[in-house]
PDB file of N, CA and C in Angstrom:
ATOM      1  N   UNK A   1      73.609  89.519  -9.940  1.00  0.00           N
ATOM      2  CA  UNK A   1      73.617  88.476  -8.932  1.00  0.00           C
ATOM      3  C   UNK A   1      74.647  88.821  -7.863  1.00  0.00           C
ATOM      4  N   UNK A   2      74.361  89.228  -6.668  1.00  0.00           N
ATOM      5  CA  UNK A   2      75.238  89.392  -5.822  1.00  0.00           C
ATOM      6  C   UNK A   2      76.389  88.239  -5.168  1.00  0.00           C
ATOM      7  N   UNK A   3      77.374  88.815  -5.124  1.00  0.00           N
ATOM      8  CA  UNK A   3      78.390  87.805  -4.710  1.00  0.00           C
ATOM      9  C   UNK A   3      78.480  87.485  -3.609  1.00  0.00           C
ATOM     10  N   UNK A   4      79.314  85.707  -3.551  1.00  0.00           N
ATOM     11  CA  UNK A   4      78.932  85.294  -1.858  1.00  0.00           C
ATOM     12  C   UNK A   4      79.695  85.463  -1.054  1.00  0.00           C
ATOM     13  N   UNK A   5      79.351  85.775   0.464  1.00  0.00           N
ATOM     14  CA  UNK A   5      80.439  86.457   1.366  1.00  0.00           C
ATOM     15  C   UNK A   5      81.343  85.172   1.240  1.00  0.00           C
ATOM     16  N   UNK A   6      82.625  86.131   1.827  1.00  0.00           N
ATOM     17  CA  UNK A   6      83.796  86.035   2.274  1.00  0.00           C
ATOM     18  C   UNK A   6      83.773  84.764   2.885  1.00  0.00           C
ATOM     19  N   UNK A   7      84.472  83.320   2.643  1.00  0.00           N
ATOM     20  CA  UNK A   7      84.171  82.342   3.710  1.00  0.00           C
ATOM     21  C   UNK A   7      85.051  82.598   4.726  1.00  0.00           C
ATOM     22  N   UNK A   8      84.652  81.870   6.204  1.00  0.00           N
ATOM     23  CA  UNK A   8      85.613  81.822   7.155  1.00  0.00           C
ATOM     24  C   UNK A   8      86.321  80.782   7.978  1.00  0.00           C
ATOM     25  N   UNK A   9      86.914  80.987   8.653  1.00  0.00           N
ATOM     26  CA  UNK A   9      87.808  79.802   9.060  1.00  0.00           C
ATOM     27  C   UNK A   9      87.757  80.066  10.892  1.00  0.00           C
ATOM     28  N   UNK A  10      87.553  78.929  11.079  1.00  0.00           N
ATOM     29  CA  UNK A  10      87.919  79.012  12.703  1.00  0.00           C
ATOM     30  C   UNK A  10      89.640  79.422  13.433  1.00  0.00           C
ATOM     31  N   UNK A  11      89.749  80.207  14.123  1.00  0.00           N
ATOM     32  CA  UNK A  11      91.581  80.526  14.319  1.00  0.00           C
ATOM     33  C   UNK A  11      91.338  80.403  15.966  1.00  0.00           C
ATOM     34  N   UNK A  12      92.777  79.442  16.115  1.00  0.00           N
ATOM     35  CA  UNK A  12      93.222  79.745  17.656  1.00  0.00           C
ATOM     36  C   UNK A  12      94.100  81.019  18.060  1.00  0.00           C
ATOM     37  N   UNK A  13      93.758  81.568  18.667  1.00  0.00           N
ATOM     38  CA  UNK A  13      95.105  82.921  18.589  1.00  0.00           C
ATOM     39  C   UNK A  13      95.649  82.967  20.572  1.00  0.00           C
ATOM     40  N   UNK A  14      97.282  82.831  20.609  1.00  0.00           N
ATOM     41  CA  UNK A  14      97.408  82.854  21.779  1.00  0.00           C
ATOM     42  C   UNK A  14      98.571  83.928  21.671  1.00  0.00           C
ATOM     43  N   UNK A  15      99.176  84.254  22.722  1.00  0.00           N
ATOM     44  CA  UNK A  15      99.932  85.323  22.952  1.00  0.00           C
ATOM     45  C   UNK A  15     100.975  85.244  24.282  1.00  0.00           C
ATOM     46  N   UNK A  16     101.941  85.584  24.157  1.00  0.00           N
ATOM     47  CA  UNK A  16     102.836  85.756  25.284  1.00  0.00           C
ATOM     48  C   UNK A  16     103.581  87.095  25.523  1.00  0.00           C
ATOM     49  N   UNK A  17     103.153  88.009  25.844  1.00  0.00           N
ATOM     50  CA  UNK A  17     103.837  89.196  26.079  1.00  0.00           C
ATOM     51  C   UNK A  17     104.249  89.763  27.544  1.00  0.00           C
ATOM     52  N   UNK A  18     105.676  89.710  27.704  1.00  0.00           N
ATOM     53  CA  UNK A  18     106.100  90.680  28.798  1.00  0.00           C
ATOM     54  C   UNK A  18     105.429  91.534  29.458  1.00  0.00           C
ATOM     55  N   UNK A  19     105.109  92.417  28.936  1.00  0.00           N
ATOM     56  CA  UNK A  19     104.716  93.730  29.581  1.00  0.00           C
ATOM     57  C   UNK A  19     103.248  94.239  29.729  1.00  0.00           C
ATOM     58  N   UNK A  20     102.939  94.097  30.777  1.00  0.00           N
ATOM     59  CA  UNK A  20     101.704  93.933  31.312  1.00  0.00           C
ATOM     60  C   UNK A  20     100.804  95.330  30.528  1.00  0.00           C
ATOM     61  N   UNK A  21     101.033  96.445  30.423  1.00  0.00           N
ATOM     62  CA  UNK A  21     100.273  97.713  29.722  1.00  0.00           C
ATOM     63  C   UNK A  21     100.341  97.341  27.932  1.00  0.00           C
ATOM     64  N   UNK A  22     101.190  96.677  27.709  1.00  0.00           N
ATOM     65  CA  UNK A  22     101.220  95.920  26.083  1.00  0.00           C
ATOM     66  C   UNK A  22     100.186  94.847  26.226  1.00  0.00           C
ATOM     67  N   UNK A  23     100.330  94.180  27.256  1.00  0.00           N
ATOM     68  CA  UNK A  23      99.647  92.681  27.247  1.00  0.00           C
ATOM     69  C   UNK A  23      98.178  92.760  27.488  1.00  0.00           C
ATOM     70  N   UNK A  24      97.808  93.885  28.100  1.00  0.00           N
ATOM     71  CA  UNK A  24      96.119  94.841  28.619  1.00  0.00           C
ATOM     72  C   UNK A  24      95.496  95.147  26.893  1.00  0.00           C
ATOM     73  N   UNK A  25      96.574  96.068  26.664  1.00  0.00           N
ATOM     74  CA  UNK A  25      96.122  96.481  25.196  1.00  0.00           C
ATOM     75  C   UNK A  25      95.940  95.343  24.295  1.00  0.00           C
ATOM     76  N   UNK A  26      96.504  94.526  23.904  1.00  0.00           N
ATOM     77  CA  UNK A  26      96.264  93.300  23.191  1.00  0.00           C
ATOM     78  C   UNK A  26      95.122  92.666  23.549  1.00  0.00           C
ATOM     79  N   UNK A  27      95.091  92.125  24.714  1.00  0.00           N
ATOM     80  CA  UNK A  27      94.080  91.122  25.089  1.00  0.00           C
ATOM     81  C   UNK A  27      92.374  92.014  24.629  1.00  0.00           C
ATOM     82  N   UNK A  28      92.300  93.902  24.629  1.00  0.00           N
ATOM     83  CA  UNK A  28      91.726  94.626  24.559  1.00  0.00           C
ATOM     84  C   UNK A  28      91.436  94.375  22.867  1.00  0.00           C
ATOM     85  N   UNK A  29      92.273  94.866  22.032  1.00  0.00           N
ATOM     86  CA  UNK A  29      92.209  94.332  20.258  1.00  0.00           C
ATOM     87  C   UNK A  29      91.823  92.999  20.444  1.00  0.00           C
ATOM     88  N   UNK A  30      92.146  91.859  20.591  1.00  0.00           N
ATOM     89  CA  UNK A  30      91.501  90.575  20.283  1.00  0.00           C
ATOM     90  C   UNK A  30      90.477  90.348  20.602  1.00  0.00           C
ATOM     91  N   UNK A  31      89.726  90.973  21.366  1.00  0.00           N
ATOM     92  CA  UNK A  31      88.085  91.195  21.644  1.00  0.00           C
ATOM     93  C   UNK A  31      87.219  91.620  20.462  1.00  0.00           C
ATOM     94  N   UNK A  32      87.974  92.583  19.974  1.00  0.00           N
ATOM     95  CA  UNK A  32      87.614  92.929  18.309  1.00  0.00           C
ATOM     96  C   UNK A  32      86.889  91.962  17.950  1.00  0.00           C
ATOM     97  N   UNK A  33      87.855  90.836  17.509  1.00  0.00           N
ATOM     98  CA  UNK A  33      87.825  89.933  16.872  1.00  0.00           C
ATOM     99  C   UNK A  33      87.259  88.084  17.332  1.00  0.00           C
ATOM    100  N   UNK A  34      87.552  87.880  18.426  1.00  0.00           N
ATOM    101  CA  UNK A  34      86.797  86.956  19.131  1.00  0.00           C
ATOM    102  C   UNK A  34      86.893  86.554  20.117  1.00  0.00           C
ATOM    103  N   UNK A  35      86.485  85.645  21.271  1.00  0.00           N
ATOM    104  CA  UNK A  35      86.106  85.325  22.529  1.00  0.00           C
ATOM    105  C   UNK A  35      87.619  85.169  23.200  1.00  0.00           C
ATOM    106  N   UNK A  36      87.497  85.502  24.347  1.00  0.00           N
ATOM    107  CA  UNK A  36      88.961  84.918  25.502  1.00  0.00           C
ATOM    108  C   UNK A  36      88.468  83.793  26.050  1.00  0.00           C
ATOM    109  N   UNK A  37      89.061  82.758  25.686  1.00  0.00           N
ATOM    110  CA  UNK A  37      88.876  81.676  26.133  1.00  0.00           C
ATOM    111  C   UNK A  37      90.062  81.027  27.421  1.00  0.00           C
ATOM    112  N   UNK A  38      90.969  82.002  27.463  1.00  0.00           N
ATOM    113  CA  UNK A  38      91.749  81.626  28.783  1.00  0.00           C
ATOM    114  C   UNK A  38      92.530  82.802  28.731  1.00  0.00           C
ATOM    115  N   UNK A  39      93.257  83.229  29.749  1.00  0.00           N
ATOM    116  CA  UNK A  39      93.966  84.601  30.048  1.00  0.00           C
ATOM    117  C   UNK A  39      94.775  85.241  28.696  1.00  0.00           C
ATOM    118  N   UNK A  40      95.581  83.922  28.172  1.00  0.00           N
ATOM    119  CA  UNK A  40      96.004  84.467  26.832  1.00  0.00           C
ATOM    120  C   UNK A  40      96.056  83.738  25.484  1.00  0.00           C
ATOM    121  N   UNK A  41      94.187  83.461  25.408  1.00  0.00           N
ATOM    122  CA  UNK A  41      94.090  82.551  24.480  1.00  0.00           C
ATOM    123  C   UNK A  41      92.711  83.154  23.856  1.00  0.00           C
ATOM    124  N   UNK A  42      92.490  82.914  22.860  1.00  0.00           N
ATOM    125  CA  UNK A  42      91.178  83.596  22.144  1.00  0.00           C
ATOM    126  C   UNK A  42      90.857  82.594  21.004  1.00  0.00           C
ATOM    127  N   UNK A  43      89.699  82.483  20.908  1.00  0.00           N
ATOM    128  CA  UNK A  43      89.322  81.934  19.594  1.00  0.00           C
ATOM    129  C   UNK A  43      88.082  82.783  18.632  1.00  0.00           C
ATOM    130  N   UNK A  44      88.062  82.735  17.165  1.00  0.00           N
ATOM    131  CA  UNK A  44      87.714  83.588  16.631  1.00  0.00           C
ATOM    132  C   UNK A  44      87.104  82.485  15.220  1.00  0.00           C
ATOM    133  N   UNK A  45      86.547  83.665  14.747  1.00  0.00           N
ATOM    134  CA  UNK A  45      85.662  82.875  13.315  1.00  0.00           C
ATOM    135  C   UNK A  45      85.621  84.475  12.502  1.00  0.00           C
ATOM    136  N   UNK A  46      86.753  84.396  11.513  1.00  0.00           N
ATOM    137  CA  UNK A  46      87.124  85.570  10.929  1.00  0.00           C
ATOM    138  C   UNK A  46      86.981  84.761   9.383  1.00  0.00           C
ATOM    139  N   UNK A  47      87.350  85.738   8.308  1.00  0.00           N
ATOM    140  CA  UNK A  47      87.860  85.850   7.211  1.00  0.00           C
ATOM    141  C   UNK A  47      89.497  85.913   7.302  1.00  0.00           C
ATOM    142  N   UNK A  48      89.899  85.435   6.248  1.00  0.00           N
ATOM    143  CA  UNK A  48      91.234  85.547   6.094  1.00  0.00           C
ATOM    144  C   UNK A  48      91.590  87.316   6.114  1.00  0.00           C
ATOM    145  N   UNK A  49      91.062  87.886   5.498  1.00  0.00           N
ATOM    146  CA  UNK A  49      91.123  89.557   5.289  1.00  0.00           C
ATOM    147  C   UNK A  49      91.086  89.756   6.799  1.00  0.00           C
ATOM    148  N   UNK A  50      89.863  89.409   7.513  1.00  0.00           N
ATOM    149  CA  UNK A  50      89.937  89.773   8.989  1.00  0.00           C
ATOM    150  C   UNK A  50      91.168  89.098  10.003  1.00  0.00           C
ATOM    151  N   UNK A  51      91.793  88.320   9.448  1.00  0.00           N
ATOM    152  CA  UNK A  51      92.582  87.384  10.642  1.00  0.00           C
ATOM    153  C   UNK A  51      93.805  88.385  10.240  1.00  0.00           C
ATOM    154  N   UNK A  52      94.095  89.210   9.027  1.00  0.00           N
ATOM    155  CA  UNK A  52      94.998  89.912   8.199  1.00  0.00           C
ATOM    156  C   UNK A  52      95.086  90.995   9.456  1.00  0.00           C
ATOM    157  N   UNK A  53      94.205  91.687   9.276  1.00  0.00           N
ATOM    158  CA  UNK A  53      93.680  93.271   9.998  1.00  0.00           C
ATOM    159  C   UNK A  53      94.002  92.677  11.296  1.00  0.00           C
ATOM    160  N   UNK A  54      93.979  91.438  11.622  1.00  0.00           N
ATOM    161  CA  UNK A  54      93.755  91.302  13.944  1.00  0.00           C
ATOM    162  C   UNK A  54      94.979  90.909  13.775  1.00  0.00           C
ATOM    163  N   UNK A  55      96.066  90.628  13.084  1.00  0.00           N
ATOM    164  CA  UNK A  55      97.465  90.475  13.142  1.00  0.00           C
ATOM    165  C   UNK A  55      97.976  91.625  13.230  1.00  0.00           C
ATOM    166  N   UNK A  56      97.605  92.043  12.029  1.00  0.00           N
ATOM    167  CA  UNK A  56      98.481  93.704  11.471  1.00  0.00           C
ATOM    168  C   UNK A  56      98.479  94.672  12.381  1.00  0.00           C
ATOM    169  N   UNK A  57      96.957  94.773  12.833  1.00  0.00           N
ATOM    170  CA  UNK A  57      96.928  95.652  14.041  1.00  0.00           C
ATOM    171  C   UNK A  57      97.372  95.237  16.008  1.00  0.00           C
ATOM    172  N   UNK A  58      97.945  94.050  15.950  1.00  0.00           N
ATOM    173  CA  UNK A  58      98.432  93.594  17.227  1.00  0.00           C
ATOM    174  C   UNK A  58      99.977  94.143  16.809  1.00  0.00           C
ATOM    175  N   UNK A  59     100.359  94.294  15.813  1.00  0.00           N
ATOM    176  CA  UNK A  59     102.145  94.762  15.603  1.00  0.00           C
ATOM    177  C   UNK A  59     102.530  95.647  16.974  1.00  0.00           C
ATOM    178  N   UNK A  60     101.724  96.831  17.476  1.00  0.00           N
ATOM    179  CA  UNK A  60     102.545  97.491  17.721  1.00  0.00           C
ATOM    180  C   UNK A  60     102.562  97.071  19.345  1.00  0.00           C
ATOM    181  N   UNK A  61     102.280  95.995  19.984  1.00  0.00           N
ATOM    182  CA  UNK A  61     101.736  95.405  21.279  1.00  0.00           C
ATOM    183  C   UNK A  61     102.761  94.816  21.204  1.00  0.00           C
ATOM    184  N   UNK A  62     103.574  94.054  20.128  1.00  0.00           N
ATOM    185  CA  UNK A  62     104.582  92.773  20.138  1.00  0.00           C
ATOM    186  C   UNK A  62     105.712  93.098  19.891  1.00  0.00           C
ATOM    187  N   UNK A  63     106.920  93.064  21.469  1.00  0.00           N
ATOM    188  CA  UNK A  63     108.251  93.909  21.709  1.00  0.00           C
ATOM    189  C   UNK A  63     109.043  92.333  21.292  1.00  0.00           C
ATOM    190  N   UNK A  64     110.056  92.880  21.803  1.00  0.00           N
ATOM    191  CA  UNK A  64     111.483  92.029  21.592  1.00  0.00           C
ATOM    192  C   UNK A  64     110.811  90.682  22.920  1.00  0.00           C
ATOM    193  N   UNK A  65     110.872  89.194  22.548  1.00  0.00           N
ATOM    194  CA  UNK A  65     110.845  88.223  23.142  1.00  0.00           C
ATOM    195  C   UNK A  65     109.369  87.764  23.763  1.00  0.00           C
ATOM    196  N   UNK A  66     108.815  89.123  23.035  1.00  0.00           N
ATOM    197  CA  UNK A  66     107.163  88.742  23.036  1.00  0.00           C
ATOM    198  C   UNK A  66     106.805  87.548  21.699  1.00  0.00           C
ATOM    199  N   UNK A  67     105.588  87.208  21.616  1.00  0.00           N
ATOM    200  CA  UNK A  67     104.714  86.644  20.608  1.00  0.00           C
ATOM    201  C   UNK A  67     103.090  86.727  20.281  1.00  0.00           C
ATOM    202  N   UNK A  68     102.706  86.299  19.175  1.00  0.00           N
ATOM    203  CA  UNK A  68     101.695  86.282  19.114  1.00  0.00           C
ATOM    204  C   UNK A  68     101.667  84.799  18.036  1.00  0.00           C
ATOM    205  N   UNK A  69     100.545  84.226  18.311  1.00  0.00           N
ATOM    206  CA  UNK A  69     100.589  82.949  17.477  1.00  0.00           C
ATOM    207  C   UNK A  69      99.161  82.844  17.058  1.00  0.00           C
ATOM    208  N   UNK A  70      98.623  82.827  15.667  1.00  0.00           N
ATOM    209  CA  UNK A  70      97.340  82.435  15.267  1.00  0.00           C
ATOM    210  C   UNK A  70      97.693  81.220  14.469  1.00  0.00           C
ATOM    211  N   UNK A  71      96.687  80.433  14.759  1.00  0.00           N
ATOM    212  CA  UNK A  71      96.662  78.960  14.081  1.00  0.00           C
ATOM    213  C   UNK A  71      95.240  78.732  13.136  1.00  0.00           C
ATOM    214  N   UNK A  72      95.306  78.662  12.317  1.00  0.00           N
ATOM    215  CA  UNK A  72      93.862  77.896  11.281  1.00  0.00           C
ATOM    216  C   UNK A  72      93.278  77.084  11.463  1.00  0.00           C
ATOM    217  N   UNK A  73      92.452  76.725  12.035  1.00  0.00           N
ATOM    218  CA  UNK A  73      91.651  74.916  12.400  1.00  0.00           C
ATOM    219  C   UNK A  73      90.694  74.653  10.939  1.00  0.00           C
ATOM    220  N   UNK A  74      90.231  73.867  11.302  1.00  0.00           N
ATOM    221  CA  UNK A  74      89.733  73.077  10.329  1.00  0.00           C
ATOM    222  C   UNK A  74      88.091  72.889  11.296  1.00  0.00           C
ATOM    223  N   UNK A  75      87.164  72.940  10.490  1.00  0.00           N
ATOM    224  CA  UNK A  75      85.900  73.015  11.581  1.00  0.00           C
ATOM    225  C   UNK A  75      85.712  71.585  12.419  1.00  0.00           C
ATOM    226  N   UNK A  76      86.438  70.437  11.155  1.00  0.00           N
ATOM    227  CA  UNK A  76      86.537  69.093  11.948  1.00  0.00           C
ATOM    228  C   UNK A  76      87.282  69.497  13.159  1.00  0.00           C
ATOM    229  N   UNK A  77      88.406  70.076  13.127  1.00  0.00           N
ATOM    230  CA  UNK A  77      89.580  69.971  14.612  1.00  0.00           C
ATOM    231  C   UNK A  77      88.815  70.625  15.207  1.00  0.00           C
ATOM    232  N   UNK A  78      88.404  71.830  15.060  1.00  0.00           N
ATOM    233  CA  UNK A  78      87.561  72.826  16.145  1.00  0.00           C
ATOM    234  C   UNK A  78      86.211  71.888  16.987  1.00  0.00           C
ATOM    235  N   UNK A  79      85.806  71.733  16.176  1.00  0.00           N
ATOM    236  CA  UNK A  79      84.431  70.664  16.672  1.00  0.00           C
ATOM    237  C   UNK A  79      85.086  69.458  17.409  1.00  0.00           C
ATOM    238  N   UNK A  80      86.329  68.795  17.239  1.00  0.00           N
ATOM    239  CA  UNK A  80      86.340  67.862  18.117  1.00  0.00           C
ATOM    240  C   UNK A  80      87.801  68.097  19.185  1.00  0.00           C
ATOM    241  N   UNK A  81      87.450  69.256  19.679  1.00  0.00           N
ATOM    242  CA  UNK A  81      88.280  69.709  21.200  1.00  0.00           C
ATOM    243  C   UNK A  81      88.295  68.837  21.776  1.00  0.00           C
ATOM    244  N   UNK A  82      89.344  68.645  22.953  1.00  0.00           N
ATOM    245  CA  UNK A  82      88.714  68.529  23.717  1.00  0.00           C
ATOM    246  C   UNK A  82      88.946  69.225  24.966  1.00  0.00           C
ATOM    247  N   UNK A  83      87.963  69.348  26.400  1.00  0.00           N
ATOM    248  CA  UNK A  83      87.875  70.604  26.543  1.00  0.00           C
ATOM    249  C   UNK A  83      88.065  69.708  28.393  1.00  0.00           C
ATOM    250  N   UNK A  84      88.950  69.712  29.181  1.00  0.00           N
ATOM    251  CA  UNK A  84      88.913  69.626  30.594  1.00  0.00           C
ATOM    252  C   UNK A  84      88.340  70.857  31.715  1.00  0.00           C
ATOM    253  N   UNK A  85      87.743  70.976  32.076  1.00  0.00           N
ATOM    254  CA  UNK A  85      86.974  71.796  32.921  1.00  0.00           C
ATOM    255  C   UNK A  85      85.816  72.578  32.399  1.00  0.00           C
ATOM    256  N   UNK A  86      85.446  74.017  32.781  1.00  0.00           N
ATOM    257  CA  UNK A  86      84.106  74.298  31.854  1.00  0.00           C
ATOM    258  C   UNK A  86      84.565  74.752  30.202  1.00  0.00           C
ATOM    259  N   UNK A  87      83.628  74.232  29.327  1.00  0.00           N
ATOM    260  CA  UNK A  87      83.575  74.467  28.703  1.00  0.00           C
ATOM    261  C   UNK A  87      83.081  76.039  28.016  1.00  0.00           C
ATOM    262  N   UNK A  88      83.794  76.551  27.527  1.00  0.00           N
ATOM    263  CA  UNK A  88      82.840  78.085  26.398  1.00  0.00           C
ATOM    264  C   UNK A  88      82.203  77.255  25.012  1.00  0.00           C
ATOM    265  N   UNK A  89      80.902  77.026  25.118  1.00  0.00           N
ATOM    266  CA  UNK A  89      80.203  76.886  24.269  1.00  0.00           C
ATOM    267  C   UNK A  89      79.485  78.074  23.557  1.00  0.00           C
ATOM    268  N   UNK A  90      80.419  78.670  22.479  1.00  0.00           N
ATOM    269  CA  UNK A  90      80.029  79.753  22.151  1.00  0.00           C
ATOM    270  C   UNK A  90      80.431  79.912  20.188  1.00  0.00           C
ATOM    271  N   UNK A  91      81.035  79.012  19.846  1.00  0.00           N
ATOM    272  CA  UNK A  91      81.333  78.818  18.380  1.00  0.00           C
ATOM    273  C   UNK A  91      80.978  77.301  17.705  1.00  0.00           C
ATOM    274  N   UNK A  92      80.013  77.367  16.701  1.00  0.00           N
ATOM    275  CA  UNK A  92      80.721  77.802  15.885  1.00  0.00           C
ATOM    276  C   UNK A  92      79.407  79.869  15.291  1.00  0.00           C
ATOM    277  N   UNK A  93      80.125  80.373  14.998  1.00  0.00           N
ATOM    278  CA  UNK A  93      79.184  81.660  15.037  1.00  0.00           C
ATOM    279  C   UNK A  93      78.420  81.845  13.562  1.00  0.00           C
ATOM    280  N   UNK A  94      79.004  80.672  12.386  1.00  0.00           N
ATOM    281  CA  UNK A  94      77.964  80.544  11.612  1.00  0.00           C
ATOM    282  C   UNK A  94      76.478  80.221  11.609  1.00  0.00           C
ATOM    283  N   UNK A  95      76.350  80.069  12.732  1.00  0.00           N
ATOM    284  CA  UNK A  95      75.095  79.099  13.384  1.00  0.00           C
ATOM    285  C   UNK A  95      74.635  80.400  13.708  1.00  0.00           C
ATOM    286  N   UNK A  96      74.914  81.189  14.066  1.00  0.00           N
ATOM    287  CA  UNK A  96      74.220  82.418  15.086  1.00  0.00           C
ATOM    288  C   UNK A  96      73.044  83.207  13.895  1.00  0.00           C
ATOM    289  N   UNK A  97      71.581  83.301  14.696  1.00  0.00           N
ATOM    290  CA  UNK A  97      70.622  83.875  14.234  1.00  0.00           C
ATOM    291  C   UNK A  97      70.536  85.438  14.825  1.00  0.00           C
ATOM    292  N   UNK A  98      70.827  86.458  14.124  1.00  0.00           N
ATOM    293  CA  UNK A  98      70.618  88.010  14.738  1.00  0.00           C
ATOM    294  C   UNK A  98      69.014  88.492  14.168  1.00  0.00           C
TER     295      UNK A  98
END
């Protein structure tokens, strides 16, 4: 009996970095992983293993007085945004038929 995937969790991930050739490369890795939803804001629908790997691998982007911040939502909080100007209607990506 095959085992069931990996569940996932909705994550806010935002970022503040100094240095604009660090801050290119980053914003570049979080594409990996999910949508830019504002210059330095992304939202994503990972596995915990995957939210692991899009941390681990942003290390070497994040200098002295930089950050990076991922947050866990809850599909209730995610689903009830709320959202002033246009909206990205683009998650939740369990829904998505390939």
């Amino acid at each position: 009996m095959p085992s069931a995937p990996p569940s996932k969790s909705y994550y806010l991930v935002c970022y503040d970095i100094e240095d604009t050739k660090k801050r290119n490369k980053l914003a570049k890795w979080l594409l990996n992983y999910g949508i830019r939803v504002q210059k330095s804001v992304f939202e994503a629908y990972l596995t915990a293993a995957e939210a692991m790997e899009m941390m681990e691998g942003a290390r070497p982007w994040i200098g002295e007085g930089d950050s990076l911040r991922v947050y866990e939502l809850t599909v209730e909080s995610y689903e009830n945004k709320q959202v002033i100007g246009t909206p990205l209607e683009h998650l939740p990506w369990n829904n998505l038929i390939v």
